[in-house]
C-alpha atoms as a PDB file:
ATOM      1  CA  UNK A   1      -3.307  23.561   6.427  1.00  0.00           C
ATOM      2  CA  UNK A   2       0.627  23.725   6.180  1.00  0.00           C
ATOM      3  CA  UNK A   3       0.355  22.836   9.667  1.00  0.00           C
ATOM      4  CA  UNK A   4      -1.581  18.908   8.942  1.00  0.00           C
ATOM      5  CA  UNK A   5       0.326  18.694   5.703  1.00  0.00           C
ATOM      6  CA  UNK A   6       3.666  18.775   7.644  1.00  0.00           C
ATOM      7  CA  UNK A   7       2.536  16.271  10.558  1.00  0.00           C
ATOM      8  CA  UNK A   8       1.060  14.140   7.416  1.00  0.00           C
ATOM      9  CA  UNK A   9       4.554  14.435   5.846  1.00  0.00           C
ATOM     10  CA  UNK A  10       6.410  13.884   9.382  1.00  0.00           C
ATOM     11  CA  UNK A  11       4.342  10.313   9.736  1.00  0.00           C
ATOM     12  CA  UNK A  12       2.186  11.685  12.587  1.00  0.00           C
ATOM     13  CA  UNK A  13       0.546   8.619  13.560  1.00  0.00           C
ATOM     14  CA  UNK A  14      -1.895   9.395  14.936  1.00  0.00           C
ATOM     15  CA  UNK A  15      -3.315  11.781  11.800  1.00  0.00           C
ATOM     16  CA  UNK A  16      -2.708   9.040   9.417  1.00  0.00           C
ATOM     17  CA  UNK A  17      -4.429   6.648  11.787  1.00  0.00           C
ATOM     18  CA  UNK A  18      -7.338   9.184  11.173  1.00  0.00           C
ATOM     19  CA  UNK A  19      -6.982   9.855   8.001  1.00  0.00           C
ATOM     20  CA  UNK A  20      -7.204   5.833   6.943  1.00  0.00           C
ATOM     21  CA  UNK A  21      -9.752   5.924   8.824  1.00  0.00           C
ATOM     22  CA  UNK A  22     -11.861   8.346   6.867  1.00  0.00           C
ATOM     23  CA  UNK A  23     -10.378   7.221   3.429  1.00  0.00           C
ATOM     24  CA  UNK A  24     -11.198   3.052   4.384  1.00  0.00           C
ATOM     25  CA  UNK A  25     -14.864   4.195   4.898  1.00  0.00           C
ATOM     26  CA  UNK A  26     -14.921   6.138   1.785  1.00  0.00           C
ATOM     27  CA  UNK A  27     -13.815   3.173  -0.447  1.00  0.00           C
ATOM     28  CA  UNK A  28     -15.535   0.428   1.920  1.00  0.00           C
ATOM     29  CA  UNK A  29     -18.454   2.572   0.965  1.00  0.00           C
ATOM     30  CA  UNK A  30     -17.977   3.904  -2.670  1.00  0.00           C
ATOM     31  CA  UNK A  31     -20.734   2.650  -4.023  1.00  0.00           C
ATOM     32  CA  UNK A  32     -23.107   4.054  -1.550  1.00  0.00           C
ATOM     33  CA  UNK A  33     -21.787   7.406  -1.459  1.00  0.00           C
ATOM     34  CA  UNK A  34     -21.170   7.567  -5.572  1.00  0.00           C
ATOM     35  CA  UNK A  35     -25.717   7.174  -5.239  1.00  0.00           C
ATOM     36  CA  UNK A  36     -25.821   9.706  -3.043  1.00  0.00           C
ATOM     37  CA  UNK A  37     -23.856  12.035  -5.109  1.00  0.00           C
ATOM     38  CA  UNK A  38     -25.729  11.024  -8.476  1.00  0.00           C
ATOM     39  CA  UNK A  39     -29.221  11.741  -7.197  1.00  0.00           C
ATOM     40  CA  UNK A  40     -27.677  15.247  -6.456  1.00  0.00           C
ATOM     41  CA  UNK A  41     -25.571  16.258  -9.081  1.00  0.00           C
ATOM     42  CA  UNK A  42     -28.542  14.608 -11.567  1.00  0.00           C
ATOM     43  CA  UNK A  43     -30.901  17.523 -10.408  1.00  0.00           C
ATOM     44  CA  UNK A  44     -28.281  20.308  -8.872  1.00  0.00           C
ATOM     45  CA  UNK A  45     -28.739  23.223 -11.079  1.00  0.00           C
ATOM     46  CA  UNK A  46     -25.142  24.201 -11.348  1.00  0.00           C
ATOM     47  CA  UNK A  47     -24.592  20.562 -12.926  1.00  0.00           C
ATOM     48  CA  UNK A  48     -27.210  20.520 -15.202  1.00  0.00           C
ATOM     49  CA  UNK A  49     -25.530  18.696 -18.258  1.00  0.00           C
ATOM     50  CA  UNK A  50     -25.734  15.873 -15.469  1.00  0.00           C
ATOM     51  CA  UNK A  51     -29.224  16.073 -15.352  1.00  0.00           C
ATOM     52  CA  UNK A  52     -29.161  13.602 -18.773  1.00  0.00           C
ATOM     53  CA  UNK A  53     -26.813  11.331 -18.601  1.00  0.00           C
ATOM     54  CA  UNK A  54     -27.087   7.721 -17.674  1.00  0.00           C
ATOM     55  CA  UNK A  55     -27.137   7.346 -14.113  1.00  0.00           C
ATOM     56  CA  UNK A  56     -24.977   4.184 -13.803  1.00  0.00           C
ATOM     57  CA  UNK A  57     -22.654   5.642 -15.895  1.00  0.00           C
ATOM     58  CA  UNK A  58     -22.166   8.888 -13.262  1.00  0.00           C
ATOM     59  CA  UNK A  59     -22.335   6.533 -10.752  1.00  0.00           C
ATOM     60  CA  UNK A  60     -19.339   4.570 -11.724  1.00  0.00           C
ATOM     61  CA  UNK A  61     -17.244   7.616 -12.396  1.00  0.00           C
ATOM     62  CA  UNK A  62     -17.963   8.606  -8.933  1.00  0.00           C
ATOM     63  CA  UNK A  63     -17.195   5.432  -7.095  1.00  0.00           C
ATOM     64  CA  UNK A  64     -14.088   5.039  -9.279  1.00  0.00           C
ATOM     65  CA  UNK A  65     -12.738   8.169  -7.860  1.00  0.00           C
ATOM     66  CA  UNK A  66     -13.597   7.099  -4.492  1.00  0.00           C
ATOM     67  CA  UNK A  67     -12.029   3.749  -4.621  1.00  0.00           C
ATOM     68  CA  UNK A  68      -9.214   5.618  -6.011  1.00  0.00           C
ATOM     69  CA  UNK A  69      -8.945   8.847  -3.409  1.00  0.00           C
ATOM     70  CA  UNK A  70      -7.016   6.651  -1.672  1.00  0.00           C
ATOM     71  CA  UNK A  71      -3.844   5.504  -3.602  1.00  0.00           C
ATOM     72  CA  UNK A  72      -3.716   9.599  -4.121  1.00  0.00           C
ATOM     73  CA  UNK A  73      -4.597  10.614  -0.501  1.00  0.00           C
ATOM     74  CA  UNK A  74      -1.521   8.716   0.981  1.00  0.00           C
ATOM     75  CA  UNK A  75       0.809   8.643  -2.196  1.00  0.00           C
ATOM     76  CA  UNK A  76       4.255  10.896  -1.585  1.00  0.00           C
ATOM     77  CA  UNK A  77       3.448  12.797  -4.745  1.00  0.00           C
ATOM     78  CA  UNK A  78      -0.116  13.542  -4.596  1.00  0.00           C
ATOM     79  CA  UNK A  79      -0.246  16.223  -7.328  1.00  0.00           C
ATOM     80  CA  UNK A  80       1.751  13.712  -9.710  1.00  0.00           C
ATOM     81  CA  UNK A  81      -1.044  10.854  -8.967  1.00  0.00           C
ATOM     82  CA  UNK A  82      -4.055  13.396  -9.396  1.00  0.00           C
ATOM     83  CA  UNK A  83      -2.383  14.281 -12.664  1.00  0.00           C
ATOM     84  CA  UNK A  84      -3.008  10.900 -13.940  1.00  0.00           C
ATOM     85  CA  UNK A  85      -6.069  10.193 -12.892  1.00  0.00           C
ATOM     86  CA  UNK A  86      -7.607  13.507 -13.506  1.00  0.00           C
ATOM     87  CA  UNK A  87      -6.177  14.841 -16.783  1.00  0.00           C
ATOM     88  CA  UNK A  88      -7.649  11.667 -18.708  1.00  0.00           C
ATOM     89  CA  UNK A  89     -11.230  13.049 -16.480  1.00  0.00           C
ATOM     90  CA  UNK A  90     -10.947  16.279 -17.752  1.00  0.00           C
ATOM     91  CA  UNK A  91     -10.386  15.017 -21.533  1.00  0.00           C
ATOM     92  CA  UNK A  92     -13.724  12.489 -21.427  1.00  0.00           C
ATOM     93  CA  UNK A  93     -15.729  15.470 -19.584  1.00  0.00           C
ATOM     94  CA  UNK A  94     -14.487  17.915 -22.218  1.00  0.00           C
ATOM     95  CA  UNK A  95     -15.245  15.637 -24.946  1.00  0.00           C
ATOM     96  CA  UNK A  96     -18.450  14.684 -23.396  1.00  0.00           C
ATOM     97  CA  UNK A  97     -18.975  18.750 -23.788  1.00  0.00           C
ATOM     98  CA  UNK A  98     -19.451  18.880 -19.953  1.00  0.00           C
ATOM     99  CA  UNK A  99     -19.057  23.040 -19.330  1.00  0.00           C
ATOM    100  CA  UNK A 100     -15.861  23.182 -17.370  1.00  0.00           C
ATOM    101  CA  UNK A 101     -17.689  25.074 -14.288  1.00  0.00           C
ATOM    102  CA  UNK A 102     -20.370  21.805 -13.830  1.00  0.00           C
ATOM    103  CA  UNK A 103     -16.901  19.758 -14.086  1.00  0.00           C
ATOM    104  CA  UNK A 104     -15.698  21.056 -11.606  1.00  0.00           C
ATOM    105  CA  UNK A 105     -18.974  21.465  -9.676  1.00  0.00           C
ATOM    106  CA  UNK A 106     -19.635  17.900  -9.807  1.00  0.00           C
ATOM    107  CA  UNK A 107     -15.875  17.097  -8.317  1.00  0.00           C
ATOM    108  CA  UNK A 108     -17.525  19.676  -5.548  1.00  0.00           C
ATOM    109  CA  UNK A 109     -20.209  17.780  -4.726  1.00  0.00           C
ATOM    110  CA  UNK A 110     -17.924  14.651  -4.640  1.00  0.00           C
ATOM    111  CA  UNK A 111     -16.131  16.142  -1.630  1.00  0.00           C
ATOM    112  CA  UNK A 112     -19.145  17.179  -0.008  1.00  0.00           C
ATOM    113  CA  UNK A 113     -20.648  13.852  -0.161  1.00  0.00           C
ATOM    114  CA  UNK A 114     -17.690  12.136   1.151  1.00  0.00           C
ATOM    115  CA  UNK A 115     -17.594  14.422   4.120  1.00  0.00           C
ATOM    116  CA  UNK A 116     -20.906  13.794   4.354  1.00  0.00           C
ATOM    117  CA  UNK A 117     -21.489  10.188   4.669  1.00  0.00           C
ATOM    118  CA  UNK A 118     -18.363  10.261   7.040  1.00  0.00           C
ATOM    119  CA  UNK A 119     -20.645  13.064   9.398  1.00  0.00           C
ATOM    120  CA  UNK A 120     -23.126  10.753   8.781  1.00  0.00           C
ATOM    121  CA  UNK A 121     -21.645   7.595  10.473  1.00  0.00           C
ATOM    122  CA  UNK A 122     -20.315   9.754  13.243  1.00  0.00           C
ATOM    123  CA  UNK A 123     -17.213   8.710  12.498  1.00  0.00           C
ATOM    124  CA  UNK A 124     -15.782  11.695  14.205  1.00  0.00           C
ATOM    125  CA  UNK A 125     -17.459  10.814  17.611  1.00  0.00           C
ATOM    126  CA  UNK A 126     -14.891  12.575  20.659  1.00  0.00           C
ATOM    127  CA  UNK A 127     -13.108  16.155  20.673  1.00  0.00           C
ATOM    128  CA  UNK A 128      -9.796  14.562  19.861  1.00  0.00           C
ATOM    129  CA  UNK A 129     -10.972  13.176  16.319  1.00  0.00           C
ATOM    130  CA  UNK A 130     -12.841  16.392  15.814  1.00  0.00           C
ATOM    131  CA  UNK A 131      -9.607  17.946  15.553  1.00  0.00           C
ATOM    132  CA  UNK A 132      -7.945  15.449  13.532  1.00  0.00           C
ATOM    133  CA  UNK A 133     -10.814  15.068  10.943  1.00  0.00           C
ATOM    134  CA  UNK A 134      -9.943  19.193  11.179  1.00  0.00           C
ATOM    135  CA  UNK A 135      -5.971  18.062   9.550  1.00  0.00           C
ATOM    136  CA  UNK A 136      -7.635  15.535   7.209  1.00  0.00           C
ATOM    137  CA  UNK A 137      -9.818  17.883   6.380  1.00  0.00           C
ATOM    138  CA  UNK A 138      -6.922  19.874   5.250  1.00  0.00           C
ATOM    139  CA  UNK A 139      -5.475  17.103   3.036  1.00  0.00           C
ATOM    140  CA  UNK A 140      -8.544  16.401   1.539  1.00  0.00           C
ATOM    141  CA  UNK A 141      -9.174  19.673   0.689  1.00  0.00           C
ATOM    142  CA  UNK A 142      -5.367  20.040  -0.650  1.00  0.00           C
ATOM    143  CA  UNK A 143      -5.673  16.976  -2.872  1.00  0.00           C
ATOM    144  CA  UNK A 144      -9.147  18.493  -4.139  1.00  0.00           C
ATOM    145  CA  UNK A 145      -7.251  21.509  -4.705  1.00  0.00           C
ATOM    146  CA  UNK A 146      -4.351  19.489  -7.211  1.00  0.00           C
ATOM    147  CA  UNK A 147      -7.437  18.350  -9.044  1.00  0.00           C
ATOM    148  CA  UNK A 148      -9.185  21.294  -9.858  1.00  0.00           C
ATOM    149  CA  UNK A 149      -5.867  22.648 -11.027  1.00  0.00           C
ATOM    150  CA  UNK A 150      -5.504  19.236 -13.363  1.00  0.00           C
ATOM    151  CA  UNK A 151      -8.713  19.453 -14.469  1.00  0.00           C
ATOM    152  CA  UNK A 152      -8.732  23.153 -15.545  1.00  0.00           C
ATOM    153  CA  UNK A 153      -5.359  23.091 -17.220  1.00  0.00           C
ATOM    154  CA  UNK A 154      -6.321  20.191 -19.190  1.00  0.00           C
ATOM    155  CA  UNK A 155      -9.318  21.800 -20.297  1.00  0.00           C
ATOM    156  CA  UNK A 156      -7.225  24.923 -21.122  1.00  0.00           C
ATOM    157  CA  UNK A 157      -5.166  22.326 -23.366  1.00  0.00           C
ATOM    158  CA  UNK A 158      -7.770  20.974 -25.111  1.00  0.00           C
ATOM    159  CA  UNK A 159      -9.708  24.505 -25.466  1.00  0.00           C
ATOM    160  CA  UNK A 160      -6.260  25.132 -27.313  1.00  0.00           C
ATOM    161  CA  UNK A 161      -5.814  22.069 -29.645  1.00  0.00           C
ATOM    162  CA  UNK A 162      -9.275  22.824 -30.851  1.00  0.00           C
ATOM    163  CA  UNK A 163      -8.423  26.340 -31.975  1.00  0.00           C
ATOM    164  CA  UNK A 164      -4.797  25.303 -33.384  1.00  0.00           C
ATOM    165  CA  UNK A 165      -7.519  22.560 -35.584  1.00  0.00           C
ATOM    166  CA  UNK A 166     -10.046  25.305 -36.272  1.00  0.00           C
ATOM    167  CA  UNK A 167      -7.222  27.548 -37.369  1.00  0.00           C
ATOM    168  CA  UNK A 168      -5.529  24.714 -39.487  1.00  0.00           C
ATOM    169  CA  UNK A 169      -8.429  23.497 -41.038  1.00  0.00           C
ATOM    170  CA  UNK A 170      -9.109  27.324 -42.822  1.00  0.00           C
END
């Protein structure tokens, strides 16, 4: 993973040739793989406070992410940009009372389903972009990474503003 990060970083071409490649058909197709991912997080069994909610409204919040992978996919400071998309996501999950394991579950099957729909289009069709959907891969998964770590601390903050009101309030 250092390796693709590095090339990324470097302006390999080639990778980021690639890796637009895969993000373009993401947010070209946002809306049909935010469906894809509501039919299965609505009756997953590890995202089961899903299972309720309105489906248009999971479906937005899923094709707003993927329109959005992109601005945090190629941005310099990718941890920075998932910050501020994904702290004010972990504060409307929380709020919604959304367990922070089916939060982070759900941003699971996001992945999955963008990897996914991209398998499903063959866009990785000759050895050579096998191994470079390998290195975006990688970035994918790092940026994933930043927002699990977002997520959770901000959870961990509010979990802790809740007890400071709890503990002020007796």
């Amino acid at each position: 993973m250092a390796v693709a990060l590095y090339a990324f970083k470097k302006g390999d071409t080639m990778m980021k040739a690639f890796a637009a490649k895969l993000v373009d058909l993401t947010q070209k197709n946002a809306e049909a793989i935010a469906r894809q991912w509501a039919k299965d997080v609505k009756t997953n069994e590890k995202t089961y406070s899903y299972h309720e909610a309105p489906e248009e409204k999971i479906i937005r919040q899923a094709k707003d992410f993927y329109k959005n992978f992109q601005m945090m996919f190629f941005n310099e400071s990718p941890y920075e940009q998932a910050k501020e998309i994904f702290e004010k996501y972990a504060e409307e999950k929380y709020k919604e009372g959304v367990p922070l394991h089916e939060t982070l579950y759900a941003l699971i099957l996001m992945r999955r389903h963008m990897w996914l729909y991209a398998e499903f289009q063959s866009l990785f069709s000759v050895e050579v972009e096998h191994r470079q959907a390998v290195e975006s891969l990688s970035r994918t998964i790092l940026m994933f990474d930043y927002i699990m770590y977002v997520v959770t601390r901000q959870y961990w903050k509010m979990l802790k503003l809740e007890g400071l009101a709890k503990r002020n309030t007796q």
